[in-house]
Protein backbone atom coordinates (compact mmCIF):
# COMPACT_ATOMS: atom_id res chain seq x y z
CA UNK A 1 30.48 14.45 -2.50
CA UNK A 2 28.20 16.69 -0.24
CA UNK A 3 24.53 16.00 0.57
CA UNK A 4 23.76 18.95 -2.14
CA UNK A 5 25.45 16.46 -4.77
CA UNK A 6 23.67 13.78 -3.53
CA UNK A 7 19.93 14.60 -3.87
CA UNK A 8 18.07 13.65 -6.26
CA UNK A 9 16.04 16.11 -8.79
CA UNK A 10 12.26 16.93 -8.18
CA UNK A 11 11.55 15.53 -11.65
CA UNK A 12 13.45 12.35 -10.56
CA UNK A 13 11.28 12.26 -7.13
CA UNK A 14 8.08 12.96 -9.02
CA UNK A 15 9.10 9.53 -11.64
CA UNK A 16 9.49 7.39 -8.74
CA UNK A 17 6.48 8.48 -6.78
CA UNK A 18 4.18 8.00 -10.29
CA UNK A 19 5.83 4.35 -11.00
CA UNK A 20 4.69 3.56 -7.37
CA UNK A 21 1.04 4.85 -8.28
CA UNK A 22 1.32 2.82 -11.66
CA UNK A 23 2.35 -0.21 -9.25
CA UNK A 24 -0.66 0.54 -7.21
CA UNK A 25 -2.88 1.04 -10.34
CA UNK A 26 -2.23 -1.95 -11.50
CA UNK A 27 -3.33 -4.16 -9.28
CA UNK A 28 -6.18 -2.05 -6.74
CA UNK A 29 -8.58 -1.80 -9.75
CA UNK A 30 -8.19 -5.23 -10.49
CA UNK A 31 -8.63 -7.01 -7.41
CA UNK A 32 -11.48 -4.25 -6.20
CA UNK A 33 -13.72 -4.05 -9.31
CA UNK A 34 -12.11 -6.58 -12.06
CA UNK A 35 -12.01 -9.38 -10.47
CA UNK A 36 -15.11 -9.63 -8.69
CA UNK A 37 -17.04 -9.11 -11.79
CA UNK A 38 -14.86 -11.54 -13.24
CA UNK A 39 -15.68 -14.14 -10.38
CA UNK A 40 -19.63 -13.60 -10.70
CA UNK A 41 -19.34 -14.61 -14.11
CA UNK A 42 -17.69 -17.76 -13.55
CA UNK A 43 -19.42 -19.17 -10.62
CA UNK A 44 -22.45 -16.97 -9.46
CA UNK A 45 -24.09 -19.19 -7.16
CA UNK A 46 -20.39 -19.66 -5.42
CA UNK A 47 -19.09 -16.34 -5.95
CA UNK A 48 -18.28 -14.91 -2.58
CA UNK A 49 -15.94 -18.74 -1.80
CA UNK A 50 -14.41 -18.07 -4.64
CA UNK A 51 -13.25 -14.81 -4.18
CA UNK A 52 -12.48 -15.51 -1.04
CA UNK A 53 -10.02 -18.48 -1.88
CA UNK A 54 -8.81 -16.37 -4.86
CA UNK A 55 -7.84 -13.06 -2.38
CA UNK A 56 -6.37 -15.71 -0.36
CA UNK A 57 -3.96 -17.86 -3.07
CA UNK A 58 -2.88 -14.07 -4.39
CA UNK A 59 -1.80 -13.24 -0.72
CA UNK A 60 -0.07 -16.18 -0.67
CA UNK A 61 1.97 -15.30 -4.32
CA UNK A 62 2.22 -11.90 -3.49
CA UNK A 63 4.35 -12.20 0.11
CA UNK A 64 6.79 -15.33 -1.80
CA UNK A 65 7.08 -13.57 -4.54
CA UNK A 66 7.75 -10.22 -3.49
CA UNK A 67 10.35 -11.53 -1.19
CA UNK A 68 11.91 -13.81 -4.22
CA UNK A 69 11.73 -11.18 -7.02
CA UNK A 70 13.15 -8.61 -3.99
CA UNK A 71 16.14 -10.80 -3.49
CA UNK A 72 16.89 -11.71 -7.05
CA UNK A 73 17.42 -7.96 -8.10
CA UNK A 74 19.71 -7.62 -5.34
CA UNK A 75 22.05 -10.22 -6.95
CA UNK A 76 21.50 -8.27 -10.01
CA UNK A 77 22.76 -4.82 -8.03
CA UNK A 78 25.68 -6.84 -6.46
CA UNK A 79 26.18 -7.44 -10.45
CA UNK A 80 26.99 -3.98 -11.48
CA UNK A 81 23.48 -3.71 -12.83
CA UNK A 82 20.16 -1.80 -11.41
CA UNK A 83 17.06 -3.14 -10.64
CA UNK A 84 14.80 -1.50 -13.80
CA UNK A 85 15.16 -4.77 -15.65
CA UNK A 86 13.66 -6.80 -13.29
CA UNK A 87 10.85 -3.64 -13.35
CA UNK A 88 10.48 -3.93 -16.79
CA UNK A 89 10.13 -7.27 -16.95
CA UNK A 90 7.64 -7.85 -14.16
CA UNK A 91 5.64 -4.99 -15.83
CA UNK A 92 5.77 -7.26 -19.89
CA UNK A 93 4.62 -10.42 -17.31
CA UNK A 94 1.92 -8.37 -15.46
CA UNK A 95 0.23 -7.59 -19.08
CA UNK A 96 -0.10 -11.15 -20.13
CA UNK A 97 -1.12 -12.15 -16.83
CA UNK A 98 -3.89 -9.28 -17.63
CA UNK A 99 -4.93 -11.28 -20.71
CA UNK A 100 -5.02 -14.99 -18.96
CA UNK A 101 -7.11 -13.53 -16.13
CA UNK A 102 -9.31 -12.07 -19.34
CA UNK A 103 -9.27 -15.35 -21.08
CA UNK A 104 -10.24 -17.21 -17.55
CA UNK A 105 -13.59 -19.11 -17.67
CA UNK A 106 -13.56 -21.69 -14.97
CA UNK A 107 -13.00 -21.41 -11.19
CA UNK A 108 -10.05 -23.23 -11.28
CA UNK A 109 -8.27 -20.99 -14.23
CA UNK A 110 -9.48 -17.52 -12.36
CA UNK A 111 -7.77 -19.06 -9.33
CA UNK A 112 -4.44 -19.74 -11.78
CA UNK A 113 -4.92 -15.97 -13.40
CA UNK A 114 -4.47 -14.36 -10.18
CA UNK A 115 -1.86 -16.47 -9.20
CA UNK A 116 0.29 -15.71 -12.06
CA UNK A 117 -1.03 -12.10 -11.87
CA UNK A 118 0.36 -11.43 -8.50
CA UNK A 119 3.90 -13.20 -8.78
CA UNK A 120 4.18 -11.19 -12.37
CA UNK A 121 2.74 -7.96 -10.62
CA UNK A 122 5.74 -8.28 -7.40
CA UNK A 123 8.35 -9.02 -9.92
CA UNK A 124 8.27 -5.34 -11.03
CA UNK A 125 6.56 -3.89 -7.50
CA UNK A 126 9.63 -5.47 -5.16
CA UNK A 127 12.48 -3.69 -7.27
CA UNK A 128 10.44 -0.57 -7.76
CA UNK A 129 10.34 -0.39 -3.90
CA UNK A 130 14.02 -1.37 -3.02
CA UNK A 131 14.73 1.10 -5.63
CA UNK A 132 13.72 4.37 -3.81
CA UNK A 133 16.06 2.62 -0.91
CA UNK A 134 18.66 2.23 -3.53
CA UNK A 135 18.23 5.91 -4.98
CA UNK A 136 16.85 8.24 -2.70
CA UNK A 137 19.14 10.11 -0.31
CA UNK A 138 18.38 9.96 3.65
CA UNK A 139 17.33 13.39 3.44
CA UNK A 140 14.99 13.07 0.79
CA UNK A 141 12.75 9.75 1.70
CA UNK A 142 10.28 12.18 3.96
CA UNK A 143 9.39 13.78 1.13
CA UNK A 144 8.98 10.56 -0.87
CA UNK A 145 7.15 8.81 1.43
CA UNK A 146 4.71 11.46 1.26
CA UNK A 147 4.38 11.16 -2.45
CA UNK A 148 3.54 7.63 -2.15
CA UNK A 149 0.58 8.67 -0.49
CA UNK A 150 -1.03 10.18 -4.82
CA UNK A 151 -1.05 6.00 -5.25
CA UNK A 152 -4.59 5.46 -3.54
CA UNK A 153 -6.74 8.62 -4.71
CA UNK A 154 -5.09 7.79 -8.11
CA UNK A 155 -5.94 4.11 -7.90
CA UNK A 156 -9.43 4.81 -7.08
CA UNK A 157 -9.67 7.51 -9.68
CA UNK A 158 -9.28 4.46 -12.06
CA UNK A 159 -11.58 2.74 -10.82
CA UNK A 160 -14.28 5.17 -10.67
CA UNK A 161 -13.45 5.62 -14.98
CA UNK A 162 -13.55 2.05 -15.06
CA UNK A 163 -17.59 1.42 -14.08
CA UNK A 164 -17.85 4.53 -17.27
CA UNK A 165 -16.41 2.07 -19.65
CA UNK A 166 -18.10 -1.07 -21.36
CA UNK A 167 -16.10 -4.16 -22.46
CA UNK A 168 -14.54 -5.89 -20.02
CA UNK A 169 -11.44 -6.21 -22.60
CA UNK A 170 -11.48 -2.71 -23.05
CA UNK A 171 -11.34 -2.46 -19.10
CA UNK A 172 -8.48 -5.05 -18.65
CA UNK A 173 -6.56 -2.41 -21.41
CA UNK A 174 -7.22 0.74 -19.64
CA UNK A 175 -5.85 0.18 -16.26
CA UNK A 176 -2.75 -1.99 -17.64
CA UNK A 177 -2.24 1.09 -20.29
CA UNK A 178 -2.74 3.65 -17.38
CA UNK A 179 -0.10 1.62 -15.63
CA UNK A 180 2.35 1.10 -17.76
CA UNK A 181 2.54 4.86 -18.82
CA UNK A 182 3.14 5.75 -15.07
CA UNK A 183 6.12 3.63 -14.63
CA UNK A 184 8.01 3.59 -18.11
CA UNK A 185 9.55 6.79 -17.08
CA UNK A 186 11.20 5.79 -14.12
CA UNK A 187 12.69 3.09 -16.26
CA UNK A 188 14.15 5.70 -18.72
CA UNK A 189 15.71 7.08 -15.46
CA UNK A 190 19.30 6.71 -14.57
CA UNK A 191 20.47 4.75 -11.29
CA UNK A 192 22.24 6.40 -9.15
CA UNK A 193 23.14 4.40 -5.45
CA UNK A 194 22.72 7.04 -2.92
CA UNK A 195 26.38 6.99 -0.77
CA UNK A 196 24.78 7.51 2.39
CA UNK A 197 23.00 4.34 2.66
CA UNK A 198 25.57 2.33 2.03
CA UNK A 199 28.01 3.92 4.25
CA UNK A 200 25.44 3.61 7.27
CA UNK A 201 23.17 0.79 6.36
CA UNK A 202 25.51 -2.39 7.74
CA UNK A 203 26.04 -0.58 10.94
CA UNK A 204 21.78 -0.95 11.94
CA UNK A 205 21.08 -3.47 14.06
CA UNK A 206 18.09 -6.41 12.44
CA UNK A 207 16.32 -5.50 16.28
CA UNK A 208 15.26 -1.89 14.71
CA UNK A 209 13.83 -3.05 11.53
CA UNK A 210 11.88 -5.97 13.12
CA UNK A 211 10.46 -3.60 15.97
CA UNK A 212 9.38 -0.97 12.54
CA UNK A 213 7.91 -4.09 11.26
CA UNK A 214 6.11 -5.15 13.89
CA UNK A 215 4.69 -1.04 13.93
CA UNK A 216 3.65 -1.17 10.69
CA UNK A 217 1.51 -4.24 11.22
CA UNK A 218 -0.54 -2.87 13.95
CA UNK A 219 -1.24 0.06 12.12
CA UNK A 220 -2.07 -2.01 8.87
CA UNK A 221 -4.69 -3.95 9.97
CA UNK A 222 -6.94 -0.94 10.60
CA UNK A 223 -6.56 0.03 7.09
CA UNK A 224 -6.99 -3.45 5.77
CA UNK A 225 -10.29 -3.63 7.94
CA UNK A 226 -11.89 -0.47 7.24
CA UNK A 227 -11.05 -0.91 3.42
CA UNK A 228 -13.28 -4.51 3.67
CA UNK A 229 -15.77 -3.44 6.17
CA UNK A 230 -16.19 0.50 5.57
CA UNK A 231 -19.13 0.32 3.66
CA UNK A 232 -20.78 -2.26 6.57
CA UNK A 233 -20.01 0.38 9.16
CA UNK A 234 -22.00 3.27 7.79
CA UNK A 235 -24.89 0.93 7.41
CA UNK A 236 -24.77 0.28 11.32
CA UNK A 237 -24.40 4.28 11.56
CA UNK A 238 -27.36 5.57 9.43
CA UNK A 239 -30.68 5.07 9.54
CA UNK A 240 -31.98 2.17 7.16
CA UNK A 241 -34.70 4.75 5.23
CA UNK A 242 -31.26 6.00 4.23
CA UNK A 243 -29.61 3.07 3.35
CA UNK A 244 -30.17 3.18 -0.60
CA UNK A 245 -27.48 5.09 -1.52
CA UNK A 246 -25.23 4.80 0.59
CA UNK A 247 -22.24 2.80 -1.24
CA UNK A 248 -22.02 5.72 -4.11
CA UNK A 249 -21.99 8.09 -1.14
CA UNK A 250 -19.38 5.95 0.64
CA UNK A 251 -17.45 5.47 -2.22
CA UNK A 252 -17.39 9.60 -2.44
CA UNK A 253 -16.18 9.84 1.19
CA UNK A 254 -13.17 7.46 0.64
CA UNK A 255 -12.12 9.20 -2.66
CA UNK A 256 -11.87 12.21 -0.92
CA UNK A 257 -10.19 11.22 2.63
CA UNK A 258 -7.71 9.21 0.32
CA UNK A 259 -6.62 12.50 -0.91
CA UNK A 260 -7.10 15.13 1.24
CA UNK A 261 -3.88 14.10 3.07
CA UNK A 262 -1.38 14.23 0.12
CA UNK A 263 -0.68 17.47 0.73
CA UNK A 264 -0.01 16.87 4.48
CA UNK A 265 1.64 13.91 3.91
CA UNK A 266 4.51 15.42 1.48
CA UNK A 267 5.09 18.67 4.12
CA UNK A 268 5.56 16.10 7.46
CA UNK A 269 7.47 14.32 5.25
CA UNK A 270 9.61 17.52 4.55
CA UNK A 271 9.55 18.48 7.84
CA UNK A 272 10.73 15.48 9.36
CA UNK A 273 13.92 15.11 6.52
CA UNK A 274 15.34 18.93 7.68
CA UNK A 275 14.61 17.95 11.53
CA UNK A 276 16.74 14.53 10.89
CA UNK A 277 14.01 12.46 12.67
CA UNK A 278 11.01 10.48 12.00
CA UNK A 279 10.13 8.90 15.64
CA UNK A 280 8.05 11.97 16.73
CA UNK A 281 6.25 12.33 13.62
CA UNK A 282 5.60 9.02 13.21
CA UNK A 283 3.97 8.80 16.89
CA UNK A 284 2.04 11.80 16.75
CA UNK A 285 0.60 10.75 13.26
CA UNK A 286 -0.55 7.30 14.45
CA UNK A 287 -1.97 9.22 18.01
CA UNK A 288 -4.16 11.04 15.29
CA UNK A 289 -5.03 7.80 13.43
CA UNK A 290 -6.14 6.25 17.04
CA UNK A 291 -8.45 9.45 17.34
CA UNK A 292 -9.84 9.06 14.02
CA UNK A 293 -11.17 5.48 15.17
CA UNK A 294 -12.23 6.22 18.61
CA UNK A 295 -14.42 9.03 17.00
CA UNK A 296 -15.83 6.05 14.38
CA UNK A 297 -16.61 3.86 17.58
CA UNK A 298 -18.55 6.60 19.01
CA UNK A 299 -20.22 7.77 16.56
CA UNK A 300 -23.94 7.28 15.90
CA UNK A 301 -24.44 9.82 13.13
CA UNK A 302 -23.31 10.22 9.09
CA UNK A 303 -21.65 13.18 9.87
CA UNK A 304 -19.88 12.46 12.89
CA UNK A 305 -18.45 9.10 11.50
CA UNK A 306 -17.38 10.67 8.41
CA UNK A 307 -14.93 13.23 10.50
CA UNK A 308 -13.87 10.55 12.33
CA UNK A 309 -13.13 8.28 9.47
CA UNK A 310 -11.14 11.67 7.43
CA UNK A 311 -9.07 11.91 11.08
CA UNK A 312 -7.97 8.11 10.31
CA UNK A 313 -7.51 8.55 6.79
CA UNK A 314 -4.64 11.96 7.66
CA UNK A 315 -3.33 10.15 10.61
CA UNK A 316 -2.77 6.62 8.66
CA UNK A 317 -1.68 8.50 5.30
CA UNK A 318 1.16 10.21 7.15
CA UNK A 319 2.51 7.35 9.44
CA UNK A 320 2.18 4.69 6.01
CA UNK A 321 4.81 7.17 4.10
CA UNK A 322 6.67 8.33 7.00
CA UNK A 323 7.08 4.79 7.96
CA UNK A 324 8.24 3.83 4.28
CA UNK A 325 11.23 6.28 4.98
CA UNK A 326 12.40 5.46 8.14
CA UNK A 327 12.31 1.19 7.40
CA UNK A 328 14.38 2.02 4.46
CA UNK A 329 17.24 3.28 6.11
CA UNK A 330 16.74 0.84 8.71
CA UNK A 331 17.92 -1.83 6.28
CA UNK A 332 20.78 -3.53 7.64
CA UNK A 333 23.26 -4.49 4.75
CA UNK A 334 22.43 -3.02 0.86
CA UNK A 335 23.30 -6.41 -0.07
CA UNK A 336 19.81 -6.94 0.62
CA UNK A 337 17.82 -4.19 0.32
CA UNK A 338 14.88 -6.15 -1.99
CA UNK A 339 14.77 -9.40 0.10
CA UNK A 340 13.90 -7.33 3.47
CA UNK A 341 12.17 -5.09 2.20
CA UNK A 342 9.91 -8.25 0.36
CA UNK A 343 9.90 -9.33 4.27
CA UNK A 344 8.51 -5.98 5.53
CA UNK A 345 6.03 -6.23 2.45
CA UNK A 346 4.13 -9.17 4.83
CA UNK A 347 2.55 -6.02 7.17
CA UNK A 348 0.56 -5.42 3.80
CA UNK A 349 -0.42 -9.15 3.32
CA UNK A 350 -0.97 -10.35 6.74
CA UNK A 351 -3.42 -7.93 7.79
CA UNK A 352 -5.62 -9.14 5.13
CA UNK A 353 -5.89 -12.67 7.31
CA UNK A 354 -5.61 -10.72 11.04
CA UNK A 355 -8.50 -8.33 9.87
CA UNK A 356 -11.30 -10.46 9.10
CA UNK A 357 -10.63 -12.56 11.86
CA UNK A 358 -10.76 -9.25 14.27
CA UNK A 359 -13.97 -8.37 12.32
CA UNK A 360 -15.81 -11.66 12.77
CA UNK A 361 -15.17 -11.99 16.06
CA UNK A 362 -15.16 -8.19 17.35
CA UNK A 363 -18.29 -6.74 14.87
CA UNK A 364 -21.84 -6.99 14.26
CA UNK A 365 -23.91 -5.55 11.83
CA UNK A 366 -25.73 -3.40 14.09
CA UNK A 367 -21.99 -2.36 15.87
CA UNK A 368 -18.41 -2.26 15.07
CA UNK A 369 -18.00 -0.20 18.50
CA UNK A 370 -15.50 -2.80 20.08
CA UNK A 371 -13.64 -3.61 16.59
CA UNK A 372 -12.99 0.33 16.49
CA UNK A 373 -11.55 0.53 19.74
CA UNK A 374 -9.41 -2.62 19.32
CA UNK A 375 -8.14 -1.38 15.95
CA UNK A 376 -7.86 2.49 18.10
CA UNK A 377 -5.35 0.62 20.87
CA UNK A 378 -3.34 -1.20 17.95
CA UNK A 379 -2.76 1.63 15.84
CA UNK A 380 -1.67 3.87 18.99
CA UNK A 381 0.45 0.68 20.08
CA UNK A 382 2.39 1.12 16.65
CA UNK A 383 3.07 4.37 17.11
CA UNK A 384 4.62 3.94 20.90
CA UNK A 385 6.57 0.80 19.17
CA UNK A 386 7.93 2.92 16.63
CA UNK A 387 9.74 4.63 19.34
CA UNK A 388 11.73 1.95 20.50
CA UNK A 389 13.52 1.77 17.64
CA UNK A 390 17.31 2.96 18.66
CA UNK A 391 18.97 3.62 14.86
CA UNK A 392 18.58 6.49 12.86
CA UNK A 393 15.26 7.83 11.99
């Protein structure tokens, strides 16, 4: 079979990347808008503890059960069978895990909703992701990686038509109908193991995909921080007579730096599948990232942080799906593919522990000068990690 045969259609490519922006859907609206509304209903004197206990027990579901759900469709694949079962059935779970967290009136049962949500939610999202490993050829993952990057400006798209809509069971609907729609296709797909991968994956040494993973966390945490504390910055930026609306102009900025980089995430992506290597890519992207911050951290204007912010938002876009690429053919054995990859899934989950703690101890609210140039040397430090990887890629 030649690497002609082997690639996968643009139709199939363009499934796969809209399942991964229904996975994203279904659970960014939730746990940004949803769910605190949800919370100050149920306990608004206590709202911010127990949201923060809530974000905390879903971390803890999401890394166990990503990694579980991750390894149990690779026993299914070792079967004869593909992983779009386990999809599908994650996705049926996810739903009625949307109507407990509806029916959830008490701390204690909001806590238990998101919970279940998040183990239900990773039982589709950790075969969805091994499958692109499974099914995409070497010298099409650029490409993919880059059309990962329509998740977020989707996701937020959502969540902007959300606040337009009144019922909060009419809400819960929408973004699980929205989701579902997205990743049905793929499921109506047919799997197809890509040759290449499993001829090469055994021979990759665990070093490589630890070093990527270690990469990927420095340059997470940045994103995890900014995505908590963006809104705080830009108050310690502008003036306080034009403080008022700021979060709906905020919110505006982040829509659009969220998307502005699809396009130039899809073409390094391409760029870096005909040149055969992602290292150099991958570096210069998170070099551009580190910019992006140390413009934030000297900033002391709207306009300036802003352009600064949109130079983090390119440089992090195209390292996240560049990096997505080259840790999937890092993968030592395809055995195994969903249980590391459910391992790698921890630099999305521990950020969200290493962030605040940066931010708290780093920040103030009239300066997040040193947290920016903290978060500048980590994300530059992934990218000079990235190049000590020694496999392909």
């Amino acid at each position: 079979m030649t690497t002609e045969d082997r690639r996968r259609s643009t139709s199939f490519l363009i499934a796969f990347a809209l399942a991964y922006a229904g996975g994203v859907i279904a659970y960014l609206p939730l746990l940004a808008l949803l769910l605190p509304i949800k919370v100050e209903g149920v306990a608004s004197a206590t709202r911010i503890d127990l949201l923060t206990a809530a974000a905390l027990v879903g971390a803890v579901a999401a890394s166990l059960a990503n990694i579980l759900f991750g390894w149990l469709s690779d026993r299914s694949v070792a079967r004869g069978r593909s992983r779009r079962g386990w999809i599908a059935g994650g996705l049926v779970a996810t739903a009625l895990s949307y109507a407990a967290l509806l029916a959830a009136d008490t701390p204690m049962t909001v806590m238990a909703g998101v919970a279940a949500f998040q183990v239900a939610l990773n039982a589709a999202l950790a075969p969805l992701v091994a499958t692109m490993a499974d099914e995409v050829p070497d010298a099409q993952k650029g490409v993919v990686g880059g059309l990962l990057g329509l998740a977020n400006p989707l996701a937020s798209g959502v969540s902007a038509l959300l606040v337009l809509v009144e019922g909060e069971g009419v809400r819960y609907a929408l973004v699980c109908g929205i989701a579902t729609s997205l990743i049905v296709p793929l499921l109506l797909t047919r799997a197809r193991v890509a040759v290449e991968a499993l001829a090469n994956g055994a021979s990759v040494a665990r070093r490589d995909l630890a070093v990527a993973w270690g990469a990927r966390l420095l340059v997470q945490v940045a994103g995890n921080v900014l995505f908590l504390y963006l809104l705080f910055y830009f108050e310690s930026i502008v003036p306080a007579s034009d403080a008022a609306g700021l979060a709906p102009a905020v919110g505006h900025v982040m829509t659009v730096a969220f998307a502005l980089p699809l396009p130039i995430a899809v073409t390094v992506g391409w760029l870096s599948d005909r040149s055969g290597t992602r290292k150099p890519w991958l570096l210069a992207a998170a070099l551009v990232s580190a910019a992006g911050l140390a413009t934030m951290a000297l900033a002391h204007d709207w306009t300036s942080a802003v352009i600064g912010f949109g130079i983090y938002a390119a440089g992090s876009a195209v390292f996240l799906g560049l990096h997505q690429a080259l840790a999937m053919q890092l993968l030592p054995s395809p055995t195994r593919r969903g249980r590391d990859l459910g391992l790698l899934n921890l630099t999305n989950t521990l950020p969200a522990l290493i962030g605040p703690a940066l931010a708290w101890s780093l920040a103030t609210p009239q300066s997040f000068s040193a947290l920016l140039v903290v978060l500048c040397a980590m994300n530059a430090g992934g990218g000079l990690l990235v190049l000590a990887v020694r496999g392909r890629g």
